[in-house]
Protein backbone atom coordinates (compact mmCIF):
# COMPACT_ATOMS: atom_id res chain seq x y z
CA UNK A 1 106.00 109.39 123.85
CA UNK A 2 106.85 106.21 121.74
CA UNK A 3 107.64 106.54 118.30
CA UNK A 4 104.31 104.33 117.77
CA UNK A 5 102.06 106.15 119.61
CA UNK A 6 103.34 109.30 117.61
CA UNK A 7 102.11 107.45 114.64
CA UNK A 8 98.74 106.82 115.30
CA UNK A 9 98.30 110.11 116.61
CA UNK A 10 99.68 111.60 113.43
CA UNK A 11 97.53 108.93 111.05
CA UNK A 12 94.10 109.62 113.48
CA UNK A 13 94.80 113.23 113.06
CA UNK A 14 95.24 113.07 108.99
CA UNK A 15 91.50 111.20 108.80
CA UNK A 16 89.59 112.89 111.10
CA UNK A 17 90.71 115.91 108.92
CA UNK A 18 90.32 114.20 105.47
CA UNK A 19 86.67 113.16 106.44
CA UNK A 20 85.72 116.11 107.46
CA UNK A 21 87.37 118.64 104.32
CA UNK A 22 85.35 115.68 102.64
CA UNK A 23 81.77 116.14 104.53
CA UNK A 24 82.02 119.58 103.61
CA UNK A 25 83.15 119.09 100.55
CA UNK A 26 79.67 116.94 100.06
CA UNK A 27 77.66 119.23 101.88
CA UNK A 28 78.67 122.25 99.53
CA UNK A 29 77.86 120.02 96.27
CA UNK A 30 74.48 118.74 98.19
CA UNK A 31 73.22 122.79 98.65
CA UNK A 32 74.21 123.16 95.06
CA UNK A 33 72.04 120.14 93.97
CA UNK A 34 68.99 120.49 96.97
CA UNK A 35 69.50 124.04 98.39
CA UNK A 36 66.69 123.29 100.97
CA UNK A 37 67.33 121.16 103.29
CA UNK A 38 63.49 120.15 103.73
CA UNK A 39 62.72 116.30 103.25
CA UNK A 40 66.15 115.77 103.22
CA UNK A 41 67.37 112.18 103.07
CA UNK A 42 69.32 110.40 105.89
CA UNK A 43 72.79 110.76 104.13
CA UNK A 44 71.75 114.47 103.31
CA UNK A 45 70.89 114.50 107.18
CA UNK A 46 74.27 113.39 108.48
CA UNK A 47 76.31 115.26 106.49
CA UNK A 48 74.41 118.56 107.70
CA UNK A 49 74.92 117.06 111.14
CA UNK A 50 78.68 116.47 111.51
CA UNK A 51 78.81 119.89 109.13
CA UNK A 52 76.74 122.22 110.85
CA UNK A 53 78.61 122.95 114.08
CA UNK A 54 82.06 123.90 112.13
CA UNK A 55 80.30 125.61 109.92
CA UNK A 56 77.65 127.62 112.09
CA UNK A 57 81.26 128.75 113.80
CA UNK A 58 82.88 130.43 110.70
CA UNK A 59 79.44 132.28 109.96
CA UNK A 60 78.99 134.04 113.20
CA UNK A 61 82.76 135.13 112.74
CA UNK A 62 82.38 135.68 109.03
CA UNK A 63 81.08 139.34 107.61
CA UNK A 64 77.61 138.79 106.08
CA UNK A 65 78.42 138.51 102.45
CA UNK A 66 74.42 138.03 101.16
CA UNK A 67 73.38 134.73 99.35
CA UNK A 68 77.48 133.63 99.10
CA UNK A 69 78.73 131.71 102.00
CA UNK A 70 82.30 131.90 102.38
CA UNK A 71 82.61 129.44 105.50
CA UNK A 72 83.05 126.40 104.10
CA UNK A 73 86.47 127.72 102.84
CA UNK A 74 87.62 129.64 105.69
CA UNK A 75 86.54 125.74 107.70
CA UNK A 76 88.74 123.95 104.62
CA UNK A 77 91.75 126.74 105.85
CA UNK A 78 91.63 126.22 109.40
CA UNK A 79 90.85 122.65 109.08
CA UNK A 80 94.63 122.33 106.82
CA UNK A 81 96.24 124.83 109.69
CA UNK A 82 95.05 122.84 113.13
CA UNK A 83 96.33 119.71 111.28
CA UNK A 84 99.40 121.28 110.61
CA UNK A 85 100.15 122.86 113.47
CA UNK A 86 99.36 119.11 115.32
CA UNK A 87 101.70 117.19 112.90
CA UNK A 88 104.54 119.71 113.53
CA UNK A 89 104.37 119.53 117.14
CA UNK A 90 104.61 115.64 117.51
């Protein structure tokens, strides 16, 4: 594999993950601000969109901890340890 193609991998692979720590980043500060996602605007809509699936995963493997949900940081872990793991392989 070129030296190039190494590069964009590596620079795709440090945005995608950026973008998403940051959509979940917004989408914790959003259920802080509107908890309920009813007559929620179109931004409010995509973040919950491109959020929910990663998300949804960590809760069904996440103990029920009440009203505090805990998956956004376990997502924010594995999100740092796939990118890792990607940049030290190429």
């Amino acid at each position: 594999m070129s030296i190039e193609v190494r590069l964009f991998i590596a620079q795709f692979v440090n945005i995608l993950a950026e973008l998403l720590i940051l959509a979940i980043f917004v989408r914790v500060i959003l259920s802080w601000i509107r908890p309920v996602q009813v007559n929620a605007g179109k931004f409010s809509m995509f973040i919950i969109e491109i959020t929910e699936p990663i998300l949804q995963f960590f809760r069904k493997i996440l103990p029920k901890t009440g009203m505090l949900d805990l998956s956004p940081i376990v997502a924010f872990l594995a999100i740092e340890l796939i990118r890792t793991l990607i940049l030290n392989f190429l």
